[in-house]
Each structure stands twice: as C-alpha cells, then as structure tokens.
N, C-alpha and C. Protein backbone atom coordinates (compact mmCIF):
# COMPACT_ATOMS: atom_id res chain seq x y z
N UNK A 1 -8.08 -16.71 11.81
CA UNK A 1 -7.26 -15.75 12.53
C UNK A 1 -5.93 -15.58 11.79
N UNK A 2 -5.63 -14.40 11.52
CA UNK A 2 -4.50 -14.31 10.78
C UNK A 2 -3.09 -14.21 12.01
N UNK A 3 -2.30 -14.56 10.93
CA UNK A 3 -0.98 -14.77 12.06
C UNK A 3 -0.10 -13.68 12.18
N UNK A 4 -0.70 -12.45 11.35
CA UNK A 4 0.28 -11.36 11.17
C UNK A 4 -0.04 -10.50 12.49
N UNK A 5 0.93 -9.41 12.70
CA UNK A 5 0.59 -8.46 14.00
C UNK A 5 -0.32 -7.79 13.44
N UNK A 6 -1.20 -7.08 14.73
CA UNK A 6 -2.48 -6.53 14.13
C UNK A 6 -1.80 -5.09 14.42
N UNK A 7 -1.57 -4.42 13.65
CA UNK A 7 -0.45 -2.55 13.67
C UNK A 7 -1.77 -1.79 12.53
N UNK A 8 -2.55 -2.14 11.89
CA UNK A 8 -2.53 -1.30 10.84
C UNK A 8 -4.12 0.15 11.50
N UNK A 9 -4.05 0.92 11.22
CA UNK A 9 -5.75 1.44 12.28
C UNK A 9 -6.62 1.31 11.16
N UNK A 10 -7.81 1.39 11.98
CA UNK A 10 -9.15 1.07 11.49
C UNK A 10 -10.16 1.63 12.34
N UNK A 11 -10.42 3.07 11.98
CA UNK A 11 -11.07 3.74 12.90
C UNK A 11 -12.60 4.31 12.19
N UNK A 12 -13.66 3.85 12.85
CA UNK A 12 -15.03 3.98 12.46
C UNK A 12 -15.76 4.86 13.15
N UNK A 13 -16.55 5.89 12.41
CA UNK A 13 -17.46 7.05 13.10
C UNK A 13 -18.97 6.22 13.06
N UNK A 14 -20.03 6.28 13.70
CA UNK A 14 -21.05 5.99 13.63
C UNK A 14 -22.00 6.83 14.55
N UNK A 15 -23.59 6.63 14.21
CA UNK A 15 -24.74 7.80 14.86
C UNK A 15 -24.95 6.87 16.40
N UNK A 16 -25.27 7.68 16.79
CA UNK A 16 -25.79 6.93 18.27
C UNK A 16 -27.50 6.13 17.91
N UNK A 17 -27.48 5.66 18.64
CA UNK A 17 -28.69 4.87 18.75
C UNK A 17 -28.71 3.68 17.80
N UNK A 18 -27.70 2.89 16.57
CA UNK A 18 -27.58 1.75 16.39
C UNK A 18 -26.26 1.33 16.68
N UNK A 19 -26.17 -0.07 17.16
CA UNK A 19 -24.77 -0.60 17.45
C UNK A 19 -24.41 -1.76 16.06
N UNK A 20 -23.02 -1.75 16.23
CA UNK A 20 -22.33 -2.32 14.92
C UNK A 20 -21.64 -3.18 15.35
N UNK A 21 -21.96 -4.38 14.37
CA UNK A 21 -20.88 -6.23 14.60
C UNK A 21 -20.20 -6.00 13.38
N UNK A 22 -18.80 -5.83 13.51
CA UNK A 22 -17.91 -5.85 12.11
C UNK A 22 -17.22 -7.09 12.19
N UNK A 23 -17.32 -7.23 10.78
CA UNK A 23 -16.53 -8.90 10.43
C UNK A 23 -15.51 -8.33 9.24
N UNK A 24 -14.04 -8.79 9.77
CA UNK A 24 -13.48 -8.10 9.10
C UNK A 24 -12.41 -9.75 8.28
N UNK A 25 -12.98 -9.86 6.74
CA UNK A 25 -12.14 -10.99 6.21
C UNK A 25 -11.55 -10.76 5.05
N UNK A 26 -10.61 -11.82 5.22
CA UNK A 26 -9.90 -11.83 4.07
C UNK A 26 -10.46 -11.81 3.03
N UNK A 27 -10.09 -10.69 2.15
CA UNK A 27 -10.46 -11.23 0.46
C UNK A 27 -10.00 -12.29 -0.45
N UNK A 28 -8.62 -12.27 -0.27
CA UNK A 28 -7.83 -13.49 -0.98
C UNK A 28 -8.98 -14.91 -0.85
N UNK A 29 -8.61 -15.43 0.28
CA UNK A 29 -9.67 -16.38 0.97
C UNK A 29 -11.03 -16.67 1.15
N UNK A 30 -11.60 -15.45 1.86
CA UNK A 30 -12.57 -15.58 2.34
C UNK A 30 -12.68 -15.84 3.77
N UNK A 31 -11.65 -15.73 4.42
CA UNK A 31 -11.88 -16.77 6.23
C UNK A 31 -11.91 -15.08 7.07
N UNK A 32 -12.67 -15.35 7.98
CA UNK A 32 -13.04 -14.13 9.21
C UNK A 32 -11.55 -14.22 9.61
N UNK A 33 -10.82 -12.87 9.60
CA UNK A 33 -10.19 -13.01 10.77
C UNK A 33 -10.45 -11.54 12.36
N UNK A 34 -11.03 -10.96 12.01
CA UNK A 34 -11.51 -9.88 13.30
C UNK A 34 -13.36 -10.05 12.88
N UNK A 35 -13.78 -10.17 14.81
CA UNK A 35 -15.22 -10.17 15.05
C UNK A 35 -15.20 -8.86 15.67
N UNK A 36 -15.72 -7.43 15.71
CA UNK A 36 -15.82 -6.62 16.58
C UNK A 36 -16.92 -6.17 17.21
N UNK A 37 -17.36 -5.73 18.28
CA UNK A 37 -18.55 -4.98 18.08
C UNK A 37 -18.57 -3.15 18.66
N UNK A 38 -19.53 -2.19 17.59
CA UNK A 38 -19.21 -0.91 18.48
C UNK A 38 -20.30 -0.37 18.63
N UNK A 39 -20.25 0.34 19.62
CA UNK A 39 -21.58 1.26 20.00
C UNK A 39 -21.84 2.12 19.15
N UNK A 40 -22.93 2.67 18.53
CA UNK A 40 -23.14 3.60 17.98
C UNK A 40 -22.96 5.13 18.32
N UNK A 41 -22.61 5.84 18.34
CA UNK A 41 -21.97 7.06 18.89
C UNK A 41 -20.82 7.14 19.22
N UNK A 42 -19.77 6.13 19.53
CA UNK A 42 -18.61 5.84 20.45
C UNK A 42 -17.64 5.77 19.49
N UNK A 43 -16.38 6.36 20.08
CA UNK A 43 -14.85 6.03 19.40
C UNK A 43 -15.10 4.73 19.36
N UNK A 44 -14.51 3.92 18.29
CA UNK A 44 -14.09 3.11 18.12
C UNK A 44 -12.85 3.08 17.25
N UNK A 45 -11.70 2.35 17.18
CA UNK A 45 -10.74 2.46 16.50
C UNK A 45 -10.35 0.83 16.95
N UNK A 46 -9.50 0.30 15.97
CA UNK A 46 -9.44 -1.15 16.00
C UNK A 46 -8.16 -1.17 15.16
N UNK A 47 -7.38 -2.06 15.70
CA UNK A 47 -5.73 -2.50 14.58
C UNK A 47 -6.06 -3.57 13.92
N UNK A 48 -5.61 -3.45 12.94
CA UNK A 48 -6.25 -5.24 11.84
C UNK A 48 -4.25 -5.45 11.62
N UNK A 49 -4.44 -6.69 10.72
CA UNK A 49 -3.49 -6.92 10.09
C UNK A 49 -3.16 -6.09 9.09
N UNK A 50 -1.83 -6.48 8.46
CA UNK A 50 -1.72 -5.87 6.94
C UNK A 50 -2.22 -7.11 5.79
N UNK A 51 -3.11 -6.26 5.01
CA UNK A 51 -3.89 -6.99 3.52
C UNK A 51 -4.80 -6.64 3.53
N UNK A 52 -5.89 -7.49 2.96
CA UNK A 52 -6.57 -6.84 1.81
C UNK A 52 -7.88 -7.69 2.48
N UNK A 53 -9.00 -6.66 3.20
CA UNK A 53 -10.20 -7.15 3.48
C UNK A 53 -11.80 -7.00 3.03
N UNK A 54 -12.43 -7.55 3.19
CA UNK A 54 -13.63 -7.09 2.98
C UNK A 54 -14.27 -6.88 4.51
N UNK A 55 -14.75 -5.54 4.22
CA UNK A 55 -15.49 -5.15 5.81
C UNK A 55 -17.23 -5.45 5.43
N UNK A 56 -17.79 -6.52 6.63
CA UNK A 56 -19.00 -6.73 6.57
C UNK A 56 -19.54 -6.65 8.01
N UNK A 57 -20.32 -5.52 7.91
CA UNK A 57 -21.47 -4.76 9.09
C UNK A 57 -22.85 -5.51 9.09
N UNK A 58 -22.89 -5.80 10.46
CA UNK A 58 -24.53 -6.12 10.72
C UNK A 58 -24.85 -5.01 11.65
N UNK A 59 -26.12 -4.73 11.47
CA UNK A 59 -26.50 -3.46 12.18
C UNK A 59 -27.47 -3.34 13.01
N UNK A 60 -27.82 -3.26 14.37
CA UNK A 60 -28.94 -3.10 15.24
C UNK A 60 -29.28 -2.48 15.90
N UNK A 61 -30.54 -2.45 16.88
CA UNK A 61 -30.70 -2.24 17.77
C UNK A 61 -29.82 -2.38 18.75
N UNK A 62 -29.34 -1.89 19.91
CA UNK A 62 -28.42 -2.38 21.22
C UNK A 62 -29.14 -3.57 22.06
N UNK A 63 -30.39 -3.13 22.37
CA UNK A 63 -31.16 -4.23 23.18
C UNK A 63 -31.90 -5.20 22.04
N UNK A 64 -31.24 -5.76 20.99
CA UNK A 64 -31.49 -6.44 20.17
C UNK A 64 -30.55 -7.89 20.13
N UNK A 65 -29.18 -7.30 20.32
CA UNK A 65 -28.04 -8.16 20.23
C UNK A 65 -28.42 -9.54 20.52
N UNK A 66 -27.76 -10.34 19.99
CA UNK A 66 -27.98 -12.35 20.46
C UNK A 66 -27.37 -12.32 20.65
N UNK A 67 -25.17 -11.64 19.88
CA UNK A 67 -24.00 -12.55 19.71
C UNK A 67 -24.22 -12.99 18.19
N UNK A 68 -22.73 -13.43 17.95
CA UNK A 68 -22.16 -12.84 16.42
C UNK A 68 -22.98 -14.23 15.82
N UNK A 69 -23.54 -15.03 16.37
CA UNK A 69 -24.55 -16.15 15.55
C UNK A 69 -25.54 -15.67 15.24
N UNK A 70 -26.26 -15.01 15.79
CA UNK A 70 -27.96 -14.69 15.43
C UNK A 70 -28.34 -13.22 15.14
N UNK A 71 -26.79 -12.25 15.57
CA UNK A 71 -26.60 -10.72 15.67
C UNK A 71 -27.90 -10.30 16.47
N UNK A 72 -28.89 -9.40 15.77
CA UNK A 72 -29.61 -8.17 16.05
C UNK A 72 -30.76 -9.41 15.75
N UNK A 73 -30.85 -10.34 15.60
CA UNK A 73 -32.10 -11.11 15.45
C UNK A 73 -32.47 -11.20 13.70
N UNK A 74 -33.77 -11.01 14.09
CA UNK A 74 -34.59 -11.06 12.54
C UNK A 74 -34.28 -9.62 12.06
N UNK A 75 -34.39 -8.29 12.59
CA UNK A 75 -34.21 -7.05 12.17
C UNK A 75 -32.93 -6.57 11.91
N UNK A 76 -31.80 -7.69 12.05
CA UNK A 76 -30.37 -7.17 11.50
C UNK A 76 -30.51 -6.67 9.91
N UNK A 77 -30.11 -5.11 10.13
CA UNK A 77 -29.44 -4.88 8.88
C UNK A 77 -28.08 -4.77 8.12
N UNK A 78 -27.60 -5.31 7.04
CA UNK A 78 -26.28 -6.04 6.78
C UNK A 78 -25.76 -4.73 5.50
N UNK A 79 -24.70 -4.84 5.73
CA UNK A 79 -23.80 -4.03 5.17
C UNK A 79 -22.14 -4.86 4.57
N UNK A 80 -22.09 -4.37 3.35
CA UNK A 80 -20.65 -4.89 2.94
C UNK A 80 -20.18 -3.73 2.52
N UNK A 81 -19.00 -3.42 2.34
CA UNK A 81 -17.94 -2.36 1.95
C UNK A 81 -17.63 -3.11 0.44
N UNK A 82 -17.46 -2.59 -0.61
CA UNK A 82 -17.07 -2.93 -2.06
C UNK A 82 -16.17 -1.81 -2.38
N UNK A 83 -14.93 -1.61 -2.87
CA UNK A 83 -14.29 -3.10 -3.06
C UNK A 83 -13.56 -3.21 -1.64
N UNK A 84 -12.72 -4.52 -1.40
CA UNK A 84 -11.97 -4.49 -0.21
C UNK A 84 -11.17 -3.59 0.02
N UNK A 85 -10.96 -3.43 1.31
CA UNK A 85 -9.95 -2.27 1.81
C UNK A 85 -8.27 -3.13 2.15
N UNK A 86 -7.59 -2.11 1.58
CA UNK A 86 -6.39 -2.65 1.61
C UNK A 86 -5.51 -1.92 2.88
N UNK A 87 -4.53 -2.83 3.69
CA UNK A 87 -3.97 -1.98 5.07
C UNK A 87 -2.49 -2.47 4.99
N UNK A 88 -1.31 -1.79 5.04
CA UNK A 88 -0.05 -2.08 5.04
C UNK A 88 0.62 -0.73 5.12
N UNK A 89 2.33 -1.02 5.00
CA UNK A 89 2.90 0.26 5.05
C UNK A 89 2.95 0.95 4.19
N UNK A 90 2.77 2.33 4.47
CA UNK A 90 2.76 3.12 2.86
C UNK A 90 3.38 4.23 3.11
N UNK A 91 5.01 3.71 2.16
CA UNK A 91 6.28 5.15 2.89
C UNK A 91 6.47 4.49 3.93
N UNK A 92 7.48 4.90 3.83
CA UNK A 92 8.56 5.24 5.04
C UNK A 92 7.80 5.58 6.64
N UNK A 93 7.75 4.39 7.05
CA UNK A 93 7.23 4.29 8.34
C UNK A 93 6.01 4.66 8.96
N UNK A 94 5.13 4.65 7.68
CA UNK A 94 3.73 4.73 8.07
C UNK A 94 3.04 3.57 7.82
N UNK A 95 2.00 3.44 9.00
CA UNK A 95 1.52 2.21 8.70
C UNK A 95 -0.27 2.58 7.98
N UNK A 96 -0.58 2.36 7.31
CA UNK A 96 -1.67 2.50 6.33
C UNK A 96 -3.17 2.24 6.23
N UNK A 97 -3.61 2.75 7.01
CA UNK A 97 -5.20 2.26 7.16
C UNK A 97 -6.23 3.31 6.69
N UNK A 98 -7.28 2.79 7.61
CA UNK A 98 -8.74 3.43 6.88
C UNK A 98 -9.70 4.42 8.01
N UNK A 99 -10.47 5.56 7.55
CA UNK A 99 -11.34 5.88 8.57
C UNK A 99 -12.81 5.87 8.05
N UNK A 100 -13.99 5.44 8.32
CA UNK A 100 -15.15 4.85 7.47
C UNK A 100 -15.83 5.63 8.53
N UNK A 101 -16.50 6.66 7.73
CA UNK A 101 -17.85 7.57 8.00
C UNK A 101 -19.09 6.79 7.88
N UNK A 102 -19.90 6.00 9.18
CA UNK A 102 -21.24 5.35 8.85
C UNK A 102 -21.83 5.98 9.24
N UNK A 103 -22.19 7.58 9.80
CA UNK A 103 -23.12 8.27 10.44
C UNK A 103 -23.85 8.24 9.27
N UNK A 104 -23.87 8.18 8.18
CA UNK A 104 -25.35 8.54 7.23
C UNK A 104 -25.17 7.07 6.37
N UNK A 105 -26.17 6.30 6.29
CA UNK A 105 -25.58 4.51 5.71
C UNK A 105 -25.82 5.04 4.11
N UNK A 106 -26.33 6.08 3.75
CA UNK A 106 -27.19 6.08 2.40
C UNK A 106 -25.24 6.82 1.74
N UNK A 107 -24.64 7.48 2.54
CA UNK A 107 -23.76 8.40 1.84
C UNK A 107 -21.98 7.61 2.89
N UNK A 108 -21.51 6.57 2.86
CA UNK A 108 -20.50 6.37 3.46
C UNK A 108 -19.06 6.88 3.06
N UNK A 109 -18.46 7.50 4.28
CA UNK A 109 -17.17 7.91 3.57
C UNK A 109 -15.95 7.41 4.27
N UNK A 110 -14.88 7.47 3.40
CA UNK A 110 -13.89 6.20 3.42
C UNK A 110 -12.54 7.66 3.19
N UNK A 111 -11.61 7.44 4.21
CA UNK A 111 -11.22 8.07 3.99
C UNK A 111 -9.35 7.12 4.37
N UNK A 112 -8.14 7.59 4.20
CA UNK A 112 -7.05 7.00 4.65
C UNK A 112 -6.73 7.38 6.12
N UNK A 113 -6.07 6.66 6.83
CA UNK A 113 -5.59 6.69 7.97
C UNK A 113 -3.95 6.54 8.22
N UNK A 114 -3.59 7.08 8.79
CA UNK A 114 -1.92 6.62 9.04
C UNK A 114 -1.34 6.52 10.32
N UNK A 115 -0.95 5.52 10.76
CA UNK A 115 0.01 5.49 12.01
C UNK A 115 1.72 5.64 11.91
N UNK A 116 2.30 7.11 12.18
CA UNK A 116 3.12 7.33 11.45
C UNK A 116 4.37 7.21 12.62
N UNK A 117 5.51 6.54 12.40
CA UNK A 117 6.57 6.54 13.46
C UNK A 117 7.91 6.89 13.27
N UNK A 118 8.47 7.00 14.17
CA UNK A 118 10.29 7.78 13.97
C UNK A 118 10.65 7.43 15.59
N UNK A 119 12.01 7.24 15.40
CA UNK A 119 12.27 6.93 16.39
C UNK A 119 13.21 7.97 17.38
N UNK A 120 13.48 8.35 18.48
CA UNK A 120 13.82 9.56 18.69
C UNK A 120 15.44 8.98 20.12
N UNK A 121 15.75 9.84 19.97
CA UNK A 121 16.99 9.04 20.85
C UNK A 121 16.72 9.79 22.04
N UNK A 122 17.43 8.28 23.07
CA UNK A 122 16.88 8.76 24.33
C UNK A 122 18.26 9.28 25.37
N UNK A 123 18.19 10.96 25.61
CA UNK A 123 19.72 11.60 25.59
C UNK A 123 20.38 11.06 27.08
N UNK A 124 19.70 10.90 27.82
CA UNK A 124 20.00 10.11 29.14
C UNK A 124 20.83 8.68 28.62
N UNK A 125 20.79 8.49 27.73
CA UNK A 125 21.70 7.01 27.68
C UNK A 125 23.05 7.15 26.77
N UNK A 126 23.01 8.63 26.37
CA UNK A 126 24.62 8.66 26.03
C UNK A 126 25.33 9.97 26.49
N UNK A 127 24.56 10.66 27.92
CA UNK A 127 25.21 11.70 28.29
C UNK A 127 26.68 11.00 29.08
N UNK A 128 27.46 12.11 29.30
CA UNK A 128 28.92 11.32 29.74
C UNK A 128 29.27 13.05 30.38
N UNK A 129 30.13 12.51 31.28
CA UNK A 129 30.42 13.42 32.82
C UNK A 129 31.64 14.20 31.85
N UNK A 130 31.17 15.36 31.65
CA UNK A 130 31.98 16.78 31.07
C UNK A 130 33.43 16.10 31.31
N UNK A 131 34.17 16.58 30.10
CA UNK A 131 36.38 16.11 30.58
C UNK A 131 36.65 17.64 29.89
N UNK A 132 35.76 18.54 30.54
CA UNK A 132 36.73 19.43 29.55
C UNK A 132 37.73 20.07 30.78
N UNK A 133 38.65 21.05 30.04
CA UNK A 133 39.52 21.33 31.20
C UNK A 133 39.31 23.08 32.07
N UNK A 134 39.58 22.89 33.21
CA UNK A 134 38.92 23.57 34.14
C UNK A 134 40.47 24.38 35.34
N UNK A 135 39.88 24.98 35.31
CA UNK A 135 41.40 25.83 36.45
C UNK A 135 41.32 24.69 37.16
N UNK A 136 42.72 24.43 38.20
CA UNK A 136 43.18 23.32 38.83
C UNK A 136 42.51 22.09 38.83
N UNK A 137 42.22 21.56 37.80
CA UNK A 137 41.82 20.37 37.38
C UNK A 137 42.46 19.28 36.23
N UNK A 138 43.38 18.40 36.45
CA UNK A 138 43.97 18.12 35.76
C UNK A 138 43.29 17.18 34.83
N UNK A 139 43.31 17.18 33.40
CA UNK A 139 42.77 16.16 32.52
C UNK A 139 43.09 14.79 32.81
N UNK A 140 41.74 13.83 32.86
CA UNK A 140 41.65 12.66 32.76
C UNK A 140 43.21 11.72 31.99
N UNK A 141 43.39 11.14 32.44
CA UNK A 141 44.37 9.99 31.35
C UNK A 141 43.34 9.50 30.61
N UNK A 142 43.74 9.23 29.33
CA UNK A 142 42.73 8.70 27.74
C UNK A 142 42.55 7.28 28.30
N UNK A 143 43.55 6.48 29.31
CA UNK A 143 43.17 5.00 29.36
C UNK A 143 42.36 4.41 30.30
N UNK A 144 41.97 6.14 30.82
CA UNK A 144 40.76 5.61 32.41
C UNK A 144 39.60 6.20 31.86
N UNK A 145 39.51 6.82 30.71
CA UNK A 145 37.88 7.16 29.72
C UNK A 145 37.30 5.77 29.37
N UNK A 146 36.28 5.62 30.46
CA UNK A 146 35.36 4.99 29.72
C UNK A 146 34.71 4.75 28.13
N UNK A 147 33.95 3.45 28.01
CA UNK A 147 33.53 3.20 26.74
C UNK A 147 32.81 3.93 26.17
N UNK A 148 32.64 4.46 24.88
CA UNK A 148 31.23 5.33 24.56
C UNK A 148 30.55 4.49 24.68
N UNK A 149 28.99 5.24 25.49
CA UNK A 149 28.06 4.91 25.49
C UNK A 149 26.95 4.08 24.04
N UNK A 150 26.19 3.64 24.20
CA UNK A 150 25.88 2.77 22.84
C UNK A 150 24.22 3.76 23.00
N UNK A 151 23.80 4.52 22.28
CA UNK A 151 22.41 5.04 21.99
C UNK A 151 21.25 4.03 22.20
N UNK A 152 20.44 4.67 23.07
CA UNK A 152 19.21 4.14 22.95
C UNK A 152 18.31 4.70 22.67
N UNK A 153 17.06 4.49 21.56
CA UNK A 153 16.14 5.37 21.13
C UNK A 153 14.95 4.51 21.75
N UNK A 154 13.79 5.33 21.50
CA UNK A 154 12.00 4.91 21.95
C UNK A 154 11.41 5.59 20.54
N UNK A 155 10.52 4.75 20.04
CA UNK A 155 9.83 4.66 19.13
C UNK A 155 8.35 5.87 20.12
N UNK A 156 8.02 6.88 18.56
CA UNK A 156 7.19 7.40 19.10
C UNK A 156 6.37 7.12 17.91
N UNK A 157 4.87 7.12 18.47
CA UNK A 157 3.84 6.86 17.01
C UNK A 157 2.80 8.20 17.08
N UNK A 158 2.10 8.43 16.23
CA UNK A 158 1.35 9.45 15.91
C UNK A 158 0.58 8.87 15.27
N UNK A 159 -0.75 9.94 15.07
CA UNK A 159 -1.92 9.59 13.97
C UNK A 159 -1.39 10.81 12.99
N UNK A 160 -1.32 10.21 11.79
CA UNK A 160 -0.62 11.69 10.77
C UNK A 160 -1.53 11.46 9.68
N UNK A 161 -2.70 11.52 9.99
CA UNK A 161 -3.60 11.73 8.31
C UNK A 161 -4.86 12.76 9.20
C-alpha cells in the first residue's frame, strides 16, 4: 500500500458481459498497491497514487469470480499493460493520469487524463457594508472601520482532457 494520496484518475472503458480485477503495482518494486474490481460495461474511474505502475487485468466471467486469490477460476484471462503507466502532476495544477479503452482486448487504447484545478475566491468572505457617501449621511470615522477581511477561496476541479 503506498503511502502517497491517491489524486491521480484512472478511468477504464470496458464491453459488457466480462468483469475486470485490476492490480495496480509498482514498477520500481514490484509490491501491489490498488486491488480493484469493474463490471464490464460500467463507469469505472479510480484515483491511484502519483508514479509509475504496471496495470495487470484478470478477466472473467461475472458468475465466475472466487476473489482476488483464485479470480475467474481456471478460465481467467490475464492481461498486462507494457510499458508502465506513469501518474503525477503535469503543469500547473493538473494532476496527470490515464484513460484505457478495453472494449476490443485485440486493439487497446491508452489515452491521457487530467484532473485540472484553480482555485476561485469565495466573494461572500470579503464583501464589506458600502462607506460611500450618501445625502445626510455622515462618513464613518477611519478608527471605527473594521479590519479587511482576509479572502477565502474553494478549490474547484474539472476533468480537462
């Protein structure tokens, strides 16, 4: 299990009617750190860490499954991705991943992914009660104006690939 936050996407298309066990490990190493499993036909999208993995697919039947020891049984078919896929930031506040076309196993396509962010300010936390001057309204004294307000922003994320 890796110790890094899992931010980076990892979003997989697949045909209906086989389901997918992804083992997603380190290359450096070699050690598993994500077990997944997805339906065949179904969104799936998954956050990994940032680095550098090798993606390895077992492939089955649905009413086949054991669990990630025995998978799909005797009829599991196995799949590796060559070379590893690499996931981190790339630019300025995008975070860097992958989208893997398995609807056809003979023709797979690999394409980039991005989770892209900016942060946007939030105007409710530095509005301040109008001092401008007004018929019979006399201006504030400068030593009873409150502090400026200190900005608060919210992080917004997007899919931008």
């Amino acid at each position: 299990m890796s110790e890094l936050p899992r931010t980076m996407p990892l979003q997989i298309k697949t045909a209906p009617g086989l389901d997918y066990y992804l083992v997603l490990r380190e290359a450096a190493t070699g050690r598993d750190v994500i077990g997944a499993y997805a339906r065949g036909g179904e969104f799936f999208r998954l956050l990994v860490p940032p680095g550098q993995f090798e993606l390895q697919f077992a492939i089955g039947a649905p009413q086949d499954w054991q669990g990630p020891g025995d998978l799909f049984g005797p009829d599991t078919q196995r799949l590796r991705l060559d070379p590893p896929l690499g996931f981190g930031v790339t630019g300025y506040a995008r975070k860097g991943g992958h989208l893997l076309d398995l609807r056809n196993l003979d023709q797979i396509a690999e394409r980039s992914l991005g989770i892209c962010q900016r942060l946007a300010l939030d105007p409710e936390s530095v509005s301040v009660t109008p001092d401008a001057p007004m018929p019979g309204v006399t201006p504030r004294d400068p030593n009873e104006i409150p502090e400026a307000k200190v900005p608060q922003y919210r992080k917004i994320s997007r899919i931008c690939d």
